[in-house]
C-alpha atoms as a PDB file:
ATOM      1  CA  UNK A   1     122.079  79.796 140.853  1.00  0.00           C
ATOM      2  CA  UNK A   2     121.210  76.404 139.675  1.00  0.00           C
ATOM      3  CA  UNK A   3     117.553  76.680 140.393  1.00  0.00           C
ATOM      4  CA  UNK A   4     117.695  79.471 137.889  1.00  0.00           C
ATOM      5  CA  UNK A   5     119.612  77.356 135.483  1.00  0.00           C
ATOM      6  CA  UNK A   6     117.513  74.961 135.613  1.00  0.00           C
ATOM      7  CA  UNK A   7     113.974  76.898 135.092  1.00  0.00           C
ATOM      8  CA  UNK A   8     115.950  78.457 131.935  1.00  0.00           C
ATOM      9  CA  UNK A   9     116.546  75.028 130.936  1.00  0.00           C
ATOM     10  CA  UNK A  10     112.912  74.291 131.334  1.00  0.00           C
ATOM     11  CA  UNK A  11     111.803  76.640 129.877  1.00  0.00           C
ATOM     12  CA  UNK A  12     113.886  76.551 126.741  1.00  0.00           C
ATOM     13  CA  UNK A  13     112.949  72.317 126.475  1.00  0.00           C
ATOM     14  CA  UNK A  14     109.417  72.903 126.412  1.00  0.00           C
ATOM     15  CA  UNK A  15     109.327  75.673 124.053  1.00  0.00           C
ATOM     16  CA  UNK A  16     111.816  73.496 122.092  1.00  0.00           C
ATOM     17  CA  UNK A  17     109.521  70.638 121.420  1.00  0.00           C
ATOM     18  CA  UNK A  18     106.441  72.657 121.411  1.00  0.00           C
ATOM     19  CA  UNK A  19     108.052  73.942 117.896  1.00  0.00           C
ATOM     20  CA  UNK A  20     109.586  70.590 117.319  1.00  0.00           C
ATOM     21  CA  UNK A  21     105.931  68.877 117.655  1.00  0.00           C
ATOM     22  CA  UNK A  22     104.433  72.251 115.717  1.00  0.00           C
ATOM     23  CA  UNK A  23     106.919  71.586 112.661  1.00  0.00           C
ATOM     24  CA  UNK A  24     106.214  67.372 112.707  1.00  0.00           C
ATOM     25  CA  UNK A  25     102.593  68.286 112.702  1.00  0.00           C
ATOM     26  CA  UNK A  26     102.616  70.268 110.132  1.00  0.00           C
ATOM     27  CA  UNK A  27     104.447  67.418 107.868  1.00  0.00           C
ATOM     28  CA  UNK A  28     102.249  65.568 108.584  1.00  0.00           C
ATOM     29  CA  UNK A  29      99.426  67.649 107.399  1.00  0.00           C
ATOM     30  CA  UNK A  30     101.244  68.553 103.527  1.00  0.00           C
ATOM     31  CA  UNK A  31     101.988  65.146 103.317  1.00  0.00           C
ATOM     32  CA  UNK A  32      98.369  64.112 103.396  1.00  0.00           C
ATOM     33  CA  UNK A  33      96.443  67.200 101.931  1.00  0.00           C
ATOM     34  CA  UNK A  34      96.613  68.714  98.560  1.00  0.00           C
ATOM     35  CA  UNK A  35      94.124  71.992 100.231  1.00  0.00           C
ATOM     36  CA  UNK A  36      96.919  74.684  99.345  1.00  0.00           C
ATOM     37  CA  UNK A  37      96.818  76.533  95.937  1.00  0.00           C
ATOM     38  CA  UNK A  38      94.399  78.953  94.286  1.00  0.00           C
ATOM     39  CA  UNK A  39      91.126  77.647  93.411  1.00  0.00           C
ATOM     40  CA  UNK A  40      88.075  78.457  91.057  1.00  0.00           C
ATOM     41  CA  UNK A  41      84.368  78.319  91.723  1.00  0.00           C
ATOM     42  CA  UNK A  42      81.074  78.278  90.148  1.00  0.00           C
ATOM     43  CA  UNK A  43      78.235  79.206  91.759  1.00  0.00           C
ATOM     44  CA  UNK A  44      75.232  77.933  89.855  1.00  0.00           C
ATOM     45  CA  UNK A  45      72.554  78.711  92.058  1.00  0.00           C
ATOM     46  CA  UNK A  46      73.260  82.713  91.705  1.00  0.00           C
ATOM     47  CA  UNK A  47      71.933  84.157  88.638  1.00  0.00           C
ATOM     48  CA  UNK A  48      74.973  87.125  88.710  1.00  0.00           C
ATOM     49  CA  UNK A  49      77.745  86.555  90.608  1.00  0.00           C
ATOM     50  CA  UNK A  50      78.776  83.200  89.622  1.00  0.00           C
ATOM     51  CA  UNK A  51      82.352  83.083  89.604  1.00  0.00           C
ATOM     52  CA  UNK A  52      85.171  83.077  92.046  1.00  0.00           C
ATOM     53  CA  UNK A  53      88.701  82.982  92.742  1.00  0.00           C
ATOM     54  CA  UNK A  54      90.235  82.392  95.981  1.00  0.00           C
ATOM     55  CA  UNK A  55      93.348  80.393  97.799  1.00  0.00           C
ATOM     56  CA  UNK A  56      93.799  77.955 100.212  1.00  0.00           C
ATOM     57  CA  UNK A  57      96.917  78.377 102.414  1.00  0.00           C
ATOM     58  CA  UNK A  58      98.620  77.559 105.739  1.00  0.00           C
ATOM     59  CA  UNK A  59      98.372  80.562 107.795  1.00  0.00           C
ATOM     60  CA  UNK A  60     101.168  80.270 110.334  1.00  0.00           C
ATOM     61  CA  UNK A  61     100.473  82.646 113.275  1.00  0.00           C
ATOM     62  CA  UNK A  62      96.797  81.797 113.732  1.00  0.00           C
ATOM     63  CA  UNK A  63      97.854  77.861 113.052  1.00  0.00           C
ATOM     64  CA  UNK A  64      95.028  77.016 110.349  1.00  0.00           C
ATOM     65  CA  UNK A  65      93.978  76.809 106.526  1.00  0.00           C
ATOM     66  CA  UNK A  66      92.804  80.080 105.462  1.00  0.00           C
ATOM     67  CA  UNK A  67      90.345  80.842 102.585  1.00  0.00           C
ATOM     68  CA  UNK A  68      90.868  83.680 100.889  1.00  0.00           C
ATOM     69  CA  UNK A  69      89.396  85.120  97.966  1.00  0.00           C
ATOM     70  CA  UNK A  70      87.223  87.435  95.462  1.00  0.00           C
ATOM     71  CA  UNK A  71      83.772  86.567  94.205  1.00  0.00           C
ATOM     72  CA  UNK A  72      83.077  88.252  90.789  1.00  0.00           C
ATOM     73  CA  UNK A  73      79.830  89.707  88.612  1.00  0.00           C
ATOM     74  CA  UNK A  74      79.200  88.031  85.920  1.00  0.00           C
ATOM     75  CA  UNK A  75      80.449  90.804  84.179  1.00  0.00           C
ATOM     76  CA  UNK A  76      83.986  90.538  85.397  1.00  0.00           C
ATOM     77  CA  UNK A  77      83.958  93.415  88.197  1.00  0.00           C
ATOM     78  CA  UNK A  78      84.680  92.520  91.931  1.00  0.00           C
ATOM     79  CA  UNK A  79      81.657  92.254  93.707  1.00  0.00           C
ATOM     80  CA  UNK A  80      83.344  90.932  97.344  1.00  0.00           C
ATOM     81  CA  UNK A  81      86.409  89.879  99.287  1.00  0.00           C
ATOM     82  CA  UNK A  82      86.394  87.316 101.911  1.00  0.00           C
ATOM     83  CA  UNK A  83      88.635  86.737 104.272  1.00  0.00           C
ATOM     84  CA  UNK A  84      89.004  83.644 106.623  1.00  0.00           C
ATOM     85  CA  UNK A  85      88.518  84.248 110.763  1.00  0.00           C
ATOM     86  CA  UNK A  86      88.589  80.383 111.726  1.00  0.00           C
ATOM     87  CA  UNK A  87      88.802  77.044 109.826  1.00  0.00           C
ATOM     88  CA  UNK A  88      88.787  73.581 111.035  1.00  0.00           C
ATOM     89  CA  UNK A  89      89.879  70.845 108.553  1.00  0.00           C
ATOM     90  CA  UNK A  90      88.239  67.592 109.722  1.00  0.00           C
ATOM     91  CA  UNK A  91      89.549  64.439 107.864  1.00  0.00           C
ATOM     92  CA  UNK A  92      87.895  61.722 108.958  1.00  0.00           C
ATOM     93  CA  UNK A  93      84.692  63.123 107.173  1.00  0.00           C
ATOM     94  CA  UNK A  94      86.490  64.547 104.031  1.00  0.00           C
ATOM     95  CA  UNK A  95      85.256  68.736 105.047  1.00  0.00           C
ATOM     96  CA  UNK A  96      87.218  71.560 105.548  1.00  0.00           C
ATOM     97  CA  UNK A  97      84.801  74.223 107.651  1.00  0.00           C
ATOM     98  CA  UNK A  98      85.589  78.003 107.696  1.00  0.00           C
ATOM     99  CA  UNK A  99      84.112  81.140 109.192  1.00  0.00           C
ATOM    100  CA  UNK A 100      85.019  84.339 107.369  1.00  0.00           C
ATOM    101  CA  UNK A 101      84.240  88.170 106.724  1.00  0.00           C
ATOM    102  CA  UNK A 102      83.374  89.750 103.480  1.00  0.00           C
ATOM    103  CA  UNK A 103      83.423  93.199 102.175  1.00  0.00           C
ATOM    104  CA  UNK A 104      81.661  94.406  99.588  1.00  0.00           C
ATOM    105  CA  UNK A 105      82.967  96.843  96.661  1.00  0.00           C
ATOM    106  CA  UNK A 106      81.906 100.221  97.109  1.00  0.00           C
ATOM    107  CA  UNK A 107      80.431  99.512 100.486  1.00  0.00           C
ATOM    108  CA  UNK A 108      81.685 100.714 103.953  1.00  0.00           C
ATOM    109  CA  UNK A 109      79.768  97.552 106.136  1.00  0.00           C
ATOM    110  CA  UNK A 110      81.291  94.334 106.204  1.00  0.00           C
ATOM    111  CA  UNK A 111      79.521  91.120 106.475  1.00  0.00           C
ATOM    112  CA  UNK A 112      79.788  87.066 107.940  1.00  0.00           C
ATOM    113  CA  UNK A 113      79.688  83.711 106.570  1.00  0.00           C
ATOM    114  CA  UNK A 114      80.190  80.508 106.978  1.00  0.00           C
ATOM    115  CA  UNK A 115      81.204  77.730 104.388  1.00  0.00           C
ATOM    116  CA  UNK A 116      81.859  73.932 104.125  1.00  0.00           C
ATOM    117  CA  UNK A 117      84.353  72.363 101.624  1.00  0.00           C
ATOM    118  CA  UNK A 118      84.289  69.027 100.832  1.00  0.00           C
ATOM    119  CA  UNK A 119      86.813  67.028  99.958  1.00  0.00           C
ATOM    120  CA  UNK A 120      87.855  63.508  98.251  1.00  0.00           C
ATOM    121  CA  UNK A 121      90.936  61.805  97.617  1.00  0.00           C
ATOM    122  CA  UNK A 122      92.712  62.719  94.551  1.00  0.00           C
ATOM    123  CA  UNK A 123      94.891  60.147  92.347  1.00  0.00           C
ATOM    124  CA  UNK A 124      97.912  60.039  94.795  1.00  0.00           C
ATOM    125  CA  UNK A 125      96.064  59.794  97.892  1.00  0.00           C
ATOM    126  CA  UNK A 126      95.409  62.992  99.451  1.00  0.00           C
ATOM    127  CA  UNK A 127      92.390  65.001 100.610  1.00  0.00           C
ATOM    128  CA  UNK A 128      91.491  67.445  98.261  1.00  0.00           C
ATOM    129  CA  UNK A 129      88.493  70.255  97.627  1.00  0.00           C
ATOM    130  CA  UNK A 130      85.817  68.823  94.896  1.00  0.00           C
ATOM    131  CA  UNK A 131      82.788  71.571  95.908  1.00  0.00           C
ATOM    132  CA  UNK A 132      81.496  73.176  98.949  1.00  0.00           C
ATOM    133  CA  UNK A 133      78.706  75.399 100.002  1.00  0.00           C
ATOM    134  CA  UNK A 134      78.000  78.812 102.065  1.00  0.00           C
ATOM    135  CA  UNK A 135      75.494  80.714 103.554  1.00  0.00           C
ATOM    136  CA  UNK A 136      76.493  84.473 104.132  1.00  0.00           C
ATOM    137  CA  UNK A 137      74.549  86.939 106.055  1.00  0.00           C
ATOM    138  CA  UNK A 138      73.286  89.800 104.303  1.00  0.00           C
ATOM    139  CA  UNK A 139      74.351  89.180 100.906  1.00  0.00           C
ATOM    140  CA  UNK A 140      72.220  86.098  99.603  1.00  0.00           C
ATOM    141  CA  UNK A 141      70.877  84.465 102.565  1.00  0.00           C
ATOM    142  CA  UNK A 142      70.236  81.038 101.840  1.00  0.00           C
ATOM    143  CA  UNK A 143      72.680  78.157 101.224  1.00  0.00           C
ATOM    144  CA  UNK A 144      74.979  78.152  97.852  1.00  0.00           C
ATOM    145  CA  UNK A 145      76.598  75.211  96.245  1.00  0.00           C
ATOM    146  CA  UNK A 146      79.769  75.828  94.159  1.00  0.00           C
ATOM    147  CA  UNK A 147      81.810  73.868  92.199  1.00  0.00           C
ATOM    148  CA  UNK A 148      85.905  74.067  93.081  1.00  0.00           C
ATOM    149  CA  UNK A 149      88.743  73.079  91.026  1.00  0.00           C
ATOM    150  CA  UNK A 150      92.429  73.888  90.963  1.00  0.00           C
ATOM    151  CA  UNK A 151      93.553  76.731  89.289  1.00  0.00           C
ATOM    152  CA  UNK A 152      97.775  76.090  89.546  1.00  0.00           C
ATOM    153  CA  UNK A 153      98.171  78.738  86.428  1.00  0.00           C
ATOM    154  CA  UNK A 154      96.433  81.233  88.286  1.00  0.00           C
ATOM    155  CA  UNK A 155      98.225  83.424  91.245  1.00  0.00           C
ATOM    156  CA  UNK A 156      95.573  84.846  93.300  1.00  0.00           C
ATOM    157  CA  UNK A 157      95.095  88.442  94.144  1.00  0.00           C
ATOM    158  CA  UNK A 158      92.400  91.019  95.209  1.00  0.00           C
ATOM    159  CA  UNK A 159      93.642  92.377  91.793  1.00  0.00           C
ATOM    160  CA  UNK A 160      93.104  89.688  89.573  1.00  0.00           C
ATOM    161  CA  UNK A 161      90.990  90.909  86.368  1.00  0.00           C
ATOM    162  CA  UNK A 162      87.752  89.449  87.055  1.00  0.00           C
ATOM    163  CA  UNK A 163      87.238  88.319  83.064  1.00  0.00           C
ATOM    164  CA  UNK A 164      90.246  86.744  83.002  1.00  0.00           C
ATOM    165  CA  UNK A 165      89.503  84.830  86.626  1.00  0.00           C
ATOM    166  CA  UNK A 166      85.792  83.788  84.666  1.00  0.00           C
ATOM    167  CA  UNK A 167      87.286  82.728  81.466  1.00  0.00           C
ATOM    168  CA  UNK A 168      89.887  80.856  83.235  1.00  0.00           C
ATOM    169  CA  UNK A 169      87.826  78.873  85.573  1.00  0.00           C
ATOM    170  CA  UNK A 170      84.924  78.310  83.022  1.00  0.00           C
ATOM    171  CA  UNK A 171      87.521  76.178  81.004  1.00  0.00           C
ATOM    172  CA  UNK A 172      88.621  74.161  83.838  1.00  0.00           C
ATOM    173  CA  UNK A 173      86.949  70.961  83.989  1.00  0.00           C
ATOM    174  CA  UNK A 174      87.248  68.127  86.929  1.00  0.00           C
ATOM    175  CA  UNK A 175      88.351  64.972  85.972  1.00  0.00           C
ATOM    176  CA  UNK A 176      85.439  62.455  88.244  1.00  0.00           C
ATOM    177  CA  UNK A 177      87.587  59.567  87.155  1.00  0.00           C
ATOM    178  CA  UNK A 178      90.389  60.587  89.423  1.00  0.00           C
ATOM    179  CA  UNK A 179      88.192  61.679  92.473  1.00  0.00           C
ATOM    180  CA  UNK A 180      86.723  59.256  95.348  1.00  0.00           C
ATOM    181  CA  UNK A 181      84.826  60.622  97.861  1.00  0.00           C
ATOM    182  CA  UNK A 182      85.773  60.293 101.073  1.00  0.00           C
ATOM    183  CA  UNK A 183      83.257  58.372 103.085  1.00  0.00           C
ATOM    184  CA  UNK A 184      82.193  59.587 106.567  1.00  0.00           C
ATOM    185  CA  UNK A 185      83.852  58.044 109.425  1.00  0.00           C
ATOM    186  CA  UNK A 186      81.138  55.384 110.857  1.00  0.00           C
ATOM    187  CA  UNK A 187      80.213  56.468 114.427  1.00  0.00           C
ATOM    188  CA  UNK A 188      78.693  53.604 116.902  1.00  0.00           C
ATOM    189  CA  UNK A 189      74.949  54.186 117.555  1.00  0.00           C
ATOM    190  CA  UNK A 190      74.874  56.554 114.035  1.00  0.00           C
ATOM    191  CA  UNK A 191      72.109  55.534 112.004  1.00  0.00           C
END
């Protein structure tokens, strides 16, 4: 009897401080990133689907920063909906890396992606988005720089009016003064 008592016991302890150590990492990770919140882009490279609106949040069962959002015509209508598959936030170079799948309005298929946020320290120390890039599969192909700043007034939703989304994050404007970029880590032997 106390051999099962004890393997209960065991048991119990380590899944104990594996949520103990889950719930101190995670601290530690709000305390030192501002990447949560819903955030506007501009895409100047495309010529009509500049604008988009997504969020940032801490996705709990897969363990990771998801990147969520809707990328609109210029005209206001939904053109696509991404949705995050893996992320990897690394900190000592300042990027936040994510893999995701996007569907397109009015289109059965779904397609891939890949993007790269970088971030910079904002005026009370933590690591926060600035701009990024992507490259997605079958929908432009190359590389595309974007623009991201915080859109707190805005509550993301795949049913967000896309003119409002536009107009909103056209009038946003970053404040440089208040953002340092984050200088990669130096590695021995890196050029």
């Amino acid at each position: 009897m106390s051999n099962i008592v004890s393997f209960v016991l065991g048991v119990f302890s380590s899944i104990l401080a594996s949520y103990l150590r889950d719930i101190l990492e995670r601290m530690g990770t709000l305390q030192k990133t501002a990447l949560e919140g819903t955030w506007g882009e501009y895409v100047p490279g495309s010529t009509d689907r500049q604008y988009s609106l997504g969020r940032i949040f801490w996705d709990k069962r897969r363990k990771i920063y998801a990147f969520d959002g809707t990328n609109f015509s210029n005209d206001g209508e939904a053109f696509c909906h991404w949705q995050t598959l893996t992320s990897y936030l690394d900190r000592s170079n300042g990027q936040y890396f994510y893999t995701f799948r996007a569907s397109v309005a009015n289109d059965p298929g779904t397609y891939y992606g890949f993007g790269v946020v970088n971030l910079a320290t904002d005026d009370r120390g933590r690591l926060a988005p600035v701009d990024g890039h992507y490259v997605s599969a079958s929908v432009d192909g190359k590389g595309m720089s974007h623009s991201m700043v915080r859109a707190a007034e805005l509550k993301y939703s795949r049913r967000v009016r896309g003119v409002d989304a536009i107009a909103f994050v056209k009038a946003l404007t970053p404040k440089p003064s208040r953002i340092r970029r984050v200088a990669p880590a130096n590695k021995a032997g890196a050029r």
